[in-house]
Protein backbone atom coordinates (compact mmCIF):
# COMPACT_ATOMS: atom_id res chain seq x y z
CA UNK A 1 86.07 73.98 92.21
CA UNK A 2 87.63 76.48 95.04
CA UNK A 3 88.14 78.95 92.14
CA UNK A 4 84.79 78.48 91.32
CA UNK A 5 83.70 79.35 94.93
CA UNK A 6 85.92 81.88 95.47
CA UNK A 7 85.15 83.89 92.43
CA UNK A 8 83.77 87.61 92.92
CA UNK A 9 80.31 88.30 92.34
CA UNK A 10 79.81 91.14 90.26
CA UNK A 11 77.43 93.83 90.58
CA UNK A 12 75.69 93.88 87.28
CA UNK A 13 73.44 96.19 85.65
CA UNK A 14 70.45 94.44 85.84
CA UNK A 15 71.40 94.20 89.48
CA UNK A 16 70.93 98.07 89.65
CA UNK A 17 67.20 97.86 89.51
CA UNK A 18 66.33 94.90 91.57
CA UNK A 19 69.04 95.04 94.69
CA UNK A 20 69.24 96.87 97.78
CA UNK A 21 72.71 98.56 98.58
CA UNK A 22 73.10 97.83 102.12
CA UNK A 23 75.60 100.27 104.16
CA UNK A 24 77.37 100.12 106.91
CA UNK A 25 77.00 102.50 109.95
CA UNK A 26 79.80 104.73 111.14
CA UNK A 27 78.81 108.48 110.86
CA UNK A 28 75.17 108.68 111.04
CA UNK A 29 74.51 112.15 109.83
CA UNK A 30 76.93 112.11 107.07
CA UNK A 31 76.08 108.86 105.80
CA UNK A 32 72.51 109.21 105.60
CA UNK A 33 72.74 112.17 103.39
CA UNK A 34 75.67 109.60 101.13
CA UNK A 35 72.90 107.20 100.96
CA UNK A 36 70.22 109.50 99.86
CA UNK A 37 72.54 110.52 96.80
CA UNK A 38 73.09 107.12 95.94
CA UNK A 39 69.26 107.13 95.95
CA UNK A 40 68.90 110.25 93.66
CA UNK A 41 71.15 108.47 91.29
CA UNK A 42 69.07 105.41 90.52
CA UNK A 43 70.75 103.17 93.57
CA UNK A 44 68.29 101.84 95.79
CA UNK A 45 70.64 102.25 99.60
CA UNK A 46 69.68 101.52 103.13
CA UNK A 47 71.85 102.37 105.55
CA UNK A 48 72.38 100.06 108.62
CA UNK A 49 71.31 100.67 112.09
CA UNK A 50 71.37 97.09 113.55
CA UNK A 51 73.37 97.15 117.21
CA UNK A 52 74.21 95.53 120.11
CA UNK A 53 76.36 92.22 121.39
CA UNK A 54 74.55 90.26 118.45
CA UNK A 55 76.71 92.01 116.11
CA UNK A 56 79.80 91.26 118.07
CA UNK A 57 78.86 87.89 117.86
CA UNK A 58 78.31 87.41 113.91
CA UNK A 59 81.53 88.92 113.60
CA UNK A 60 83.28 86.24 115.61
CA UNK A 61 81.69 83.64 114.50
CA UNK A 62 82.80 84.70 110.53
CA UNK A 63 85.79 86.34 111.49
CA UNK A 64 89.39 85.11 112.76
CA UNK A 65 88.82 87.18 116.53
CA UNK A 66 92.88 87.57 116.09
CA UNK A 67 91.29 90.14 113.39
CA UNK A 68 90.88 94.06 114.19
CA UNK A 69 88.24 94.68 115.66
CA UNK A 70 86.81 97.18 113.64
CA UNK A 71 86.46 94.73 111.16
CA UNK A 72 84.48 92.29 113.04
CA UNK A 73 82.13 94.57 113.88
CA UNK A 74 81.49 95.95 110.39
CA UNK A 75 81.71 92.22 109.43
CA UNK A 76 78.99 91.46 112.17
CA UNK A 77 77.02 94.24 111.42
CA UNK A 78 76.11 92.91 107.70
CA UNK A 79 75.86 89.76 108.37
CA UNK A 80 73.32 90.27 111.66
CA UNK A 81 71.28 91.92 108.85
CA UNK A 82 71.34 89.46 106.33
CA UNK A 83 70.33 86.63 109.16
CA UNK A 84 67.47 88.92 110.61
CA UNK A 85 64.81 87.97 107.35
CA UNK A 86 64.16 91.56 106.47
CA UNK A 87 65.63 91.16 103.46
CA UNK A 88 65.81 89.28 100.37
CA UNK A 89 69.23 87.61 100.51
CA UNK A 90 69.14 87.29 96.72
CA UNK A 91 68.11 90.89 96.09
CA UNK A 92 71.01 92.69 98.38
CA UNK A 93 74.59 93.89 97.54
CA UNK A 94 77.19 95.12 100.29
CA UNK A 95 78.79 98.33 100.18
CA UNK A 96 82.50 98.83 101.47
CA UNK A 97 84.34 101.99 101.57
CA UNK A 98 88.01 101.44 100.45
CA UNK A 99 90.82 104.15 100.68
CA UNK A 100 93.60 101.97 99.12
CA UNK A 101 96.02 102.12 101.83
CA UNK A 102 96.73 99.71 104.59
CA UNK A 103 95.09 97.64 107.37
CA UNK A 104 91.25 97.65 106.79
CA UNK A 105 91.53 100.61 103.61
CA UNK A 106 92.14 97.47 101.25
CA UNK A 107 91.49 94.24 103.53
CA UNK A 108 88.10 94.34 104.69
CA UNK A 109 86.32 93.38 101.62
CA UNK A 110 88.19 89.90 101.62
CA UNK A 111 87.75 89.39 104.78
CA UNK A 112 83.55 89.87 103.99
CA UNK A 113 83.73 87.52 100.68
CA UNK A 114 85.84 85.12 102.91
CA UNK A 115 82.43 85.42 106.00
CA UNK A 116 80.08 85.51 103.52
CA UNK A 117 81.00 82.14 102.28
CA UNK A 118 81.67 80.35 105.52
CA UNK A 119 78.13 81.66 106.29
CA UNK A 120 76.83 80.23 103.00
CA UNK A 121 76.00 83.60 101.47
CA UNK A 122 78.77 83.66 98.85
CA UNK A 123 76.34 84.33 96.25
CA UNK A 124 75.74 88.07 97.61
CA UNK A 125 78.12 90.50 95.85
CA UNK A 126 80.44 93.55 97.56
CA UNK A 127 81.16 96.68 96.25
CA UNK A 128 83.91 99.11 96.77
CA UNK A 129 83.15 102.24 96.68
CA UNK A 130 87.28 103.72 95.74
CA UNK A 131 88.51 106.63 93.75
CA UNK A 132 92.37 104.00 93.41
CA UNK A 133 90.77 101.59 91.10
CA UNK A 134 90.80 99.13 92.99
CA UNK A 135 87.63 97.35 92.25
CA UNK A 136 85.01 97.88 89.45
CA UNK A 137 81.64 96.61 88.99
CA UNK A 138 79.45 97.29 85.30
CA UNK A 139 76.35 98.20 87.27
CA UNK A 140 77.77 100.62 89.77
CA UNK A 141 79.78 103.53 88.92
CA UNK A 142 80.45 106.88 91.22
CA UNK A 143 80.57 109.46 88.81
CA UNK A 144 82.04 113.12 89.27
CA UNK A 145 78.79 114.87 90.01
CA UNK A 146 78.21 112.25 92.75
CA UNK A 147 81.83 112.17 93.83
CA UNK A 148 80.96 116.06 94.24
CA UNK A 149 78.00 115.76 95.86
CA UNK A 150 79.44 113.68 98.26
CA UNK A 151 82.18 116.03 98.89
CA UNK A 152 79.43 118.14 100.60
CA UNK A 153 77.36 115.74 102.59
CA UNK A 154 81.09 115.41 104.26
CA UNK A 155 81.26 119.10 104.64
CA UNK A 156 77.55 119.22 105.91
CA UNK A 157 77.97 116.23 108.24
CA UNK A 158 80.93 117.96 109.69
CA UNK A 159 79.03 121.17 110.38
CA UNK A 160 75.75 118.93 112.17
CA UNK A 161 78.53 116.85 114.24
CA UNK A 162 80.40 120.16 115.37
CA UNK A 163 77.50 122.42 115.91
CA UNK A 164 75.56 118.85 117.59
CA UNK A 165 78.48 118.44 120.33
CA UNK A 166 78.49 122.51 121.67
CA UNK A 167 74.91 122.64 121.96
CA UNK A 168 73.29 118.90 122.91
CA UNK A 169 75.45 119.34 126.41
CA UNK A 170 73.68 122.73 126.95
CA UNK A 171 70.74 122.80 125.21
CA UNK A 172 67.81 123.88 128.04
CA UNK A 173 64.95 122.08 126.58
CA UNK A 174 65.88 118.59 126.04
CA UNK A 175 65.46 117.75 122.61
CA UNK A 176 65.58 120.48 120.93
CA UNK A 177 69.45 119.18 119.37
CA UNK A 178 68.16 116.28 117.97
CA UNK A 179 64.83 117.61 116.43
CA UNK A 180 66.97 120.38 114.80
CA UNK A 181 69.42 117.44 113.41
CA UNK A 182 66.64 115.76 111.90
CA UNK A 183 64.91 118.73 110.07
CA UNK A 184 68.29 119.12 108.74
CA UNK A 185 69.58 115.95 107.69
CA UNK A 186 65.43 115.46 106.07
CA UNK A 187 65.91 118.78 104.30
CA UNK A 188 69.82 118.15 102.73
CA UNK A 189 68.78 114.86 102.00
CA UNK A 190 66.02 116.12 99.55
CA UNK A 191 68.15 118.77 98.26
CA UNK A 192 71.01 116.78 97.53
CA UNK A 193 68.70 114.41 95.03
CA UNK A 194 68.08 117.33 93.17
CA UNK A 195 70.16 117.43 90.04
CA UNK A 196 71.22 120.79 90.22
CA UNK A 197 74.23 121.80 92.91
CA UNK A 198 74.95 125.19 93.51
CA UNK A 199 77.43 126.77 95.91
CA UNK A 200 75.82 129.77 96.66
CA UNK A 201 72.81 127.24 98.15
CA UNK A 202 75.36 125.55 100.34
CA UNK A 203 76.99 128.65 101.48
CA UNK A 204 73.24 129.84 102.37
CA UNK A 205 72.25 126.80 104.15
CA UNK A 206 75.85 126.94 106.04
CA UNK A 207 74.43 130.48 107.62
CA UNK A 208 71.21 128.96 108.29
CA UNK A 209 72.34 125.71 110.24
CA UNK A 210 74.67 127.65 112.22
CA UNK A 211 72.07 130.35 113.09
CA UNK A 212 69.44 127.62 113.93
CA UNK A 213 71.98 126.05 116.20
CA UNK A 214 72.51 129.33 117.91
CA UNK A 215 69.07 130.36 118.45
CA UNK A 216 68.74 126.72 120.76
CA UNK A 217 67.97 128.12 124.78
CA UNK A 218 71.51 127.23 126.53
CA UNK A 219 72.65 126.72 129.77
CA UNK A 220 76.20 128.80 130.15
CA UNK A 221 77.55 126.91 133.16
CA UNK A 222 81.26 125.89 131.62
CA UNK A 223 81.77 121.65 131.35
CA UNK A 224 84.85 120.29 130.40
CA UNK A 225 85.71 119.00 127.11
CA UNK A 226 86.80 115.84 126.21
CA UNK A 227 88.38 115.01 122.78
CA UNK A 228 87.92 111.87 120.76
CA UNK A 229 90.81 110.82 118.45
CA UNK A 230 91.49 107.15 117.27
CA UNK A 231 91.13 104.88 114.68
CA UNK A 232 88.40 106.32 112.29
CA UNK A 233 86.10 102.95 113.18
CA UNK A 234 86.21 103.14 116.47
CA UNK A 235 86.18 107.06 116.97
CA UNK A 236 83.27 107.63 114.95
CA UNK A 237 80.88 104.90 115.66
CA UNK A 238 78.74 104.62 118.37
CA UNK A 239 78.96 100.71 117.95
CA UNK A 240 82.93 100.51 117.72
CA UNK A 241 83.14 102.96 121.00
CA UNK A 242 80.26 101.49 123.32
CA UNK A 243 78.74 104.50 122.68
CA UNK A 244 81.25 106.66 124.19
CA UNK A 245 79.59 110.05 123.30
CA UNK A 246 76.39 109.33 124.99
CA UNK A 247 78.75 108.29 128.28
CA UNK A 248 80.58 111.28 128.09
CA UNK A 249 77.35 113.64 127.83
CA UNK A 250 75.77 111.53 130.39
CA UNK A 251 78.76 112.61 132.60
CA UNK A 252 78.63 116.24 132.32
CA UNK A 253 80.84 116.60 129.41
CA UNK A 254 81.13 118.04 126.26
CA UNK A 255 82.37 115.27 123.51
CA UNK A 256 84.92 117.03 121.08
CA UNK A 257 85.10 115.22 117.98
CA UNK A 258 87.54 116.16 114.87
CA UNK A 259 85.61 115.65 111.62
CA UNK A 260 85.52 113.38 108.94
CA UNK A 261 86.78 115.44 106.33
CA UNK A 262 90.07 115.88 107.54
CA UNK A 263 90.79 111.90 107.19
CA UNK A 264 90.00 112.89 103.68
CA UNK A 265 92.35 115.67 103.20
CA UNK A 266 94.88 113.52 104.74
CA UNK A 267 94.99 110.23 102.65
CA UNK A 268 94.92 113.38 99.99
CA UNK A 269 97.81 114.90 101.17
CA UNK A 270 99.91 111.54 101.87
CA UNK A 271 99.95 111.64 97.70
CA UNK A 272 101.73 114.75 97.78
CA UNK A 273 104.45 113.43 100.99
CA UNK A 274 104.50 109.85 99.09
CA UNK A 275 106.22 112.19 96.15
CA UNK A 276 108.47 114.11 97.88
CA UNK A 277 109.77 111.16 100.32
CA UNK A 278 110.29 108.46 98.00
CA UNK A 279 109.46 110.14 94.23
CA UNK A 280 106.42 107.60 93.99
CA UNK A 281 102.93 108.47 91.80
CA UNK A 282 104.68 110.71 89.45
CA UNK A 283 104.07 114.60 88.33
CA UNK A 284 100.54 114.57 86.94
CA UNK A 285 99.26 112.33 90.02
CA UNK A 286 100.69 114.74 92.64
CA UNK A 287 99.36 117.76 90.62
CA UNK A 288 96.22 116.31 90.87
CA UNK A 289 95.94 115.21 94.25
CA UNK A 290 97.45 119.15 95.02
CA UNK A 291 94.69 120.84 93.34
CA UNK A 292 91.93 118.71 95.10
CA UNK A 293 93.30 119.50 98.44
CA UNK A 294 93.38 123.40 97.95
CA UNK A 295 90.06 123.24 96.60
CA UNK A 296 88.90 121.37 99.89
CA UNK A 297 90.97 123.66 101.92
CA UNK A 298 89.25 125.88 100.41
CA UNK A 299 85.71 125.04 100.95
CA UNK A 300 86.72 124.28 104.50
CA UNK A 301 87.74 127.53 105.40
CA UNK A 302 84.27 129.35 103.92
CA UNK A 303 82.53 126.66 106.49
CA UNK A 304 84.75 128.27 108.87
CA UNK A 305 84.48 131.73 108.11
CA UNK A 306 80.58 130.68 108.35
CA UNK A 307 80.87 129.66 111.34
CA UNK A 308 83.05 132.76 112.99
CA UNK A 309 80.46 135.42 111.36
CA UNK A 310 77.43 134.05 112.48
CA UNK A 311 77.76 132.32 115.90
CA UNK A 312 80.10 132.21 118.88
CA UNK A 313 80.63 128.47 117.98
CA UNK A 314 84.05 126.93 118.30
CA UNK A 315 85.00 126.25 114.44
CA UNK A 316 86.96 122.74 113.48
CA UNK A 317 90.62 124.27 112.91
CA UNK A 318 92.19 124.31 109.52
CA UNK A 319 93.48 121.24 108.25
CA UNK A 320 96.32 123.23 106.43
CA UNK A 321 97.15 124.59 109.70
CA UNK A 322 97.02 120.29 111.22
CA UNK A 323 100.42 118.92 109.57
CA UNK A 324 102.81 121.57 111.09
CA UNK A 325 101.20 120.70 114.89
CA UNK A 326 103.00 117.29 114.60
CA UNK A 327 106.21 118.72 113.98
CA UNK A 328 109.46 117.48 116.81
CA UNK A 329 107.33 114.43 117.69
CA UNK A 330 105.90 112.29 114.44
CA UNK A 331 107.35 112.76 110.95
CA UNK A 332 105.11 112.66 108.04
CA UNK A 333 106.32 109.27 106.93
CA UNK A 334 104.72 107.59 108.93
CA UNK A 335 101.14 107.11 106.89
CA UNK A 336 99.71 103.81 107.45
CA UNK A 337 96.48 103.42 109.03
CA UNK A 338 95.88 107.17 111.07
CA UNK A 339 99.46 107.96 110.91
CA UNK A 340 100.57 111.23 112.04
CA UNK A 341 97.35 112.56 111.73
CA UNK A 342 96.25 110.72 115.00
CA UNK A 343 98.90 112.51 116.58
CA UNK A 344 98.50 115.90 115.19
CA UNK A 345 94.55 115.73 115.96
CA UNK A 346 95.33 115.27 119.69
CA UNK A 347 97.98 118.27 119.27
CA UNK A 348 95.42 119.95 117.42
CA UNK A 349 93.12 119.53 120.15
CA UNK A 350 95.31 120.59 122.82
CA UNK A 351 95.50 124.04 120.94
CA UNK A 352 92.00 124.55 120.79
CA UNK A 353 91.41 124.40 124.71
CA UNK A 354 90.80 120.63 124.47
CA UNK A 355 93.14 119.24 126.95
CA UNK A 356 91.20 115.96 127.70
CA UNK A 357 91.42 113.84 125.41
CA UNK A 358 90.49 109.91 125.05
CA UNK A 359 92.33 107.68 122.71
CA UNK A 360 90.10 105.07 121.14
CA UNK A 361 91.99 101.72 120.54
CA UNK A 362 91.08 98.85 118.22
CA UNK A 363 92.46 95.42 119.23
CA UNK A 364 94.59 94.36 116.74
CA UNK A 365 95.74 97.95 114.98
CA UNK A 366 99.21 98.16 115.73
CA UNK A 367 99.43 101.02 113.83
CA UNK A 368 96.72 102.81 115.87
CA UNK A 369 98.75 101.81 119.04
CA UNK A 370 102.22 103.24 117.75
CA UNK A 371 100.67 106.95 116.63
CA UNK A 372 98.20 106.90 119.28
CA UNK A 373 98.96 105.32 122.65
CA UNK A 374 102.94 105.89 121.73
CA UNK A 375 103.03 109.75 121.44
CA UNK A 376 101.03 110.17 124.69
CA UNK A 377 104.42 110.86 126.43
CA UNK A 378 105.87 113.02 123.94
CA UNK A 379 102.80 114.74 123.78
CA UNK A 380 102.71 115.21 127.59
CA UNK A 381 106.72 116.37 127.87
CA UNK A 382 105.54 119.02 125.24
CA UNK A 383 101.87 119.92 126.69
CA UNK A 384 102.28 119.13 130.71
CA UNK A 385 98.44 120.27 130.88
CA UNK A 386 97.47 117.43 128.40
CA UNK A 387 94.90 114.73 130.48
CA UNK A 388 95.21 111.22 128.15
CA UNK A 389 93.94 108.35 128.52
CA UNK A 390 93.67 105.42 126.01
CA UNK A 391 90.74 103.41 125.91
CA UNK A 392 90.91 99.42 124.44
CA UNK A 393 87.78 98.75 122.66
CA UNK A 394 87.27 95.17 121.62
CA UNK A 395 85.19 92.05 122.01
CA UNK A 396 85.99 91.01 125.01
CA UNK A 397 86.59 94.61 126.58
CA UNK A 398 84.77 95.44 129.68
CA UNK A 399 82.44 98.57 129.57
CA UNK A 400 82.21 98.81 133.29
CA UNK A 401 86.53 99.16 133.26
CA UNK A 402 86.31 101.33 130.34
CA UNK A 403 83.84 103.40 132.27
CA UNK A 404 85.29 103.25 135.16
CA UNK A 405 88.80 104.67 133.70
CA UNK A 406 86.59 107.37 131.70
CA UNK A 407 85.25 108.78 135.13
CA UNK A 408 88.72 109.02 136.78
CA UNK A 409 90.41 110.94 133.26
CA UNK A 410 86.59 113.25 134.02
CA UNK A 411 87.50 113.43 137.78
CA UNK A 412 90.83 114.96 136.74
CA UNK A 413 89.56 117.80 134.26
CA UNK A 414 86.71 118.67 136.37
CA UNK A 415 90.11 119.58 138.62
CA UNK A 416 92.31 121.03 136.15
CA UNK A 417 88.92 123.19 135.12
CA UNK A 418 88.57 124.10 138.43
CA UNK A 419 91.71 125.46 139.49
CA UNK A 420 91.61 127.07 135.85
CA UNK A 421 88.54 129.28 137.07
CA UNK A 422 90.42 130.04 140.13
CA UNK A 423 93.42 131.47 138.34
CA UNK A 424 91.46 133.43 136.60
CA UNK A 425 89.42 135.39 139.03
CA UNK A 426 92.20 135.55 141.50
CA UNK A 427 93.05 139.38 139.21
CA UNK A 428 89.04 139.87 140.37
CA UNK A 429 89.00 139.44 143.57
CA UNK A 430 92.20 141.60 143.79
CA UNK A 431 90.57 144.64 142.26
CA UNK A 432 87.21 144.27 144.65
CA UNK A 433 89.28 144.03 147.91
């Protein structure tokens, strides 16, 4: 009988025309534009925008709260949906992303079957959406052209999310950010269902976002930046990081935020170091993994180049250029969860001017805590200028504390920023006198 129970639902085909993908939140812009292609492809997807304690609460309720946190709150996310009635509970199917690695790459969907039953709603099936296999379902299938497709809304939502963060704290008309991120997310959106994808379009619309961006009224006046690293939950969503963004623009700050693209280019990559550290996934799966990382190198550098020749915008560094950074403090080997590229992102940031940086932490990633909070001091021995702080995020974390410690690492680069100005017109002042 527990067999019986415990049996995974399938997506059929017949499903395909009568339920409702539902999708959890993390990156807003890129993941609306995901949805709409799983729209142009016959899928009918909604993507999540429930908040708030409630989902906090579902998740602890379903959810062992010795469990990440991350995966409580995507947990208690779905299943504050399914309990609000706007649904049909018999006419919805779940959607989790699944890299194949460790912590919540492979365990989260378990973890939802296992809530979903204890909540009585066993009956509702979960996808994977996976390029390892992992999972398959006859009556949803992610073909090449959407794979591709895909591969740009990443690139796209990359571009809105960098070109968002140096203009929303400067922008002179209020507004003006977020209308311009809608037009554009509306308008990719529509193109992306179209069935024809061509590069020269994307290039095009690359000049155009940039050049829209630039034309927004700024204010000059320097603020300092802040960098956001951590686990990919809790960094990206607005949910996992009590909205840590908002807080930081609220506080006269510019939020620095490395893009989503590179987490792709690095569970790519780990292929390759997989290979040469312990001669596991063999010739042809190394080859392959090799030529989809130059080709995304590839299209990340003409964003870029984009970027540099039509705007004074700060462009998202290199990822070929991101391994190297780590070198003398993490080795490559270590892989699971963020791995080194935690590390290298806060390096990485550190070379771009971004010396503050917060460190988002998930209760109960250990990983997370060893490549993040446990290379701060090598970090600072290397870069003495470097202003970390780690943040715990989890369900019994207090925003006021986490605030509280947020305004004294701001207190401190408003400081370091200050004295930076005064070094540098000190040669001024010489010359006038």
């Amino acid at each position: 009988m527990k067999e019986i129970i415990e049996k995974r639902i399938p997506f059929t085909k017949e499903m395909k025309k009568t339920h409702t993908l539902l999708v959890p939140t993390m990156l807003s812009m890129h993941f609306s534009i995901i949805v709409n292609i799983l729209r142009a492809y016959g899928y009918k997807a909604e993507l999540l925008t429930n908040s708030g304690r409630n989902l906090i609460s579902a998740g602890l309720k379903y959810v062992h709260n010795d469990t990440c946190y991350p995966a409580q709150l995507v947990i208690g996310q779905f299943l504050d949906a399914i309990n609000s009635g706007k649904y049909d509970v018999h006419r919805i199917a779940l959607v989790i992303m699944q890299t194949g690695g460790g912590c919540r790459a492979s365990n989260y969907i378990y973890l939802l079957r296992k809530a979903l039953r204890r909540a009585g709603y066993g009956y509702i099936p979960v996808l994977s959406v996976n390029l390892s296999g992992i999972e398959k379902n006859s009556g949803f299938k992610i073909t090449i052209p959407m794979w591709h497709r895909m591969v740009y809304a990443a690139f796209y939502g990359d571009l809105l999310l960098t070109l968002k963060n140096q203009t929303l704290p400067y922008e002179i008309n209020k507004g003006d950010t977020d209308a311009l991120i809608d037009k554009w997310i509306s308008r990719l959106a529509e193109e992306m269902s179209h069935k024809l994808l061509r590069y020269k379009k994307i290039k095009k619309n690359y000049a155009e976002i940039v050049k829209d961006f630039a034309a927004i009224p700024k204010n000059t006046t320097p603020k300092p930046k802040v960098g956001i690293v951590g686990e990919i939950y809790v960094k990206f969503s607005p949910i996992g990081n009590n909205n840590l963004e908002d807080f930081l623009l609220s506080e006269g700050a510019e939020p620095v935020v490395p893009g989503l693209v590179d987490f792709c280019l690095y569970t790519i990559k780990n292929a390759d170091i997989d290979y040469k550290l312990y001669g596991r996934g063999g010739y042809l799966k190394v080859f392959l993994h090799n030529f989809a990382y130059r080709f995304l190198i590839k299209k990340q550098n003409d964003l870029i180049n984009t970027i540099k020749e039509n705007s004074d915008f700060r462009p998202m560094t290199s990822f070929d250029e991101v391994p190297d950074m780590r070198k003398g403090i993490i080795n490559l080997g270590v892989k699971m969860g963020e791995g080194w590229l935690l590390t290298a992102e806060m390096i990485e940031l550190i070379h771009s001017g971004v010396n503050n940086i917060v460190c988002t932490q998930p209760f109960g990633c250990l990983p997370n805590h060893i490549v993040g909070k446990g290379m701060m001091k090598p970090i600072r021995e290397k870069y003495p200028n470097a202003n970390i702080i780690a943040i715990d995020y989890d369900a019994g974390a207090s925003k006021i504390n986490q605030e509280n410690r947020l305004k004294l690492m701001l207190f401190n680069a408003r400081e370091n920023m200050g004295r930076e100005i005064e070094d540098v017109s000190k040669p001024v002042r010489n010359r006038i006198k």
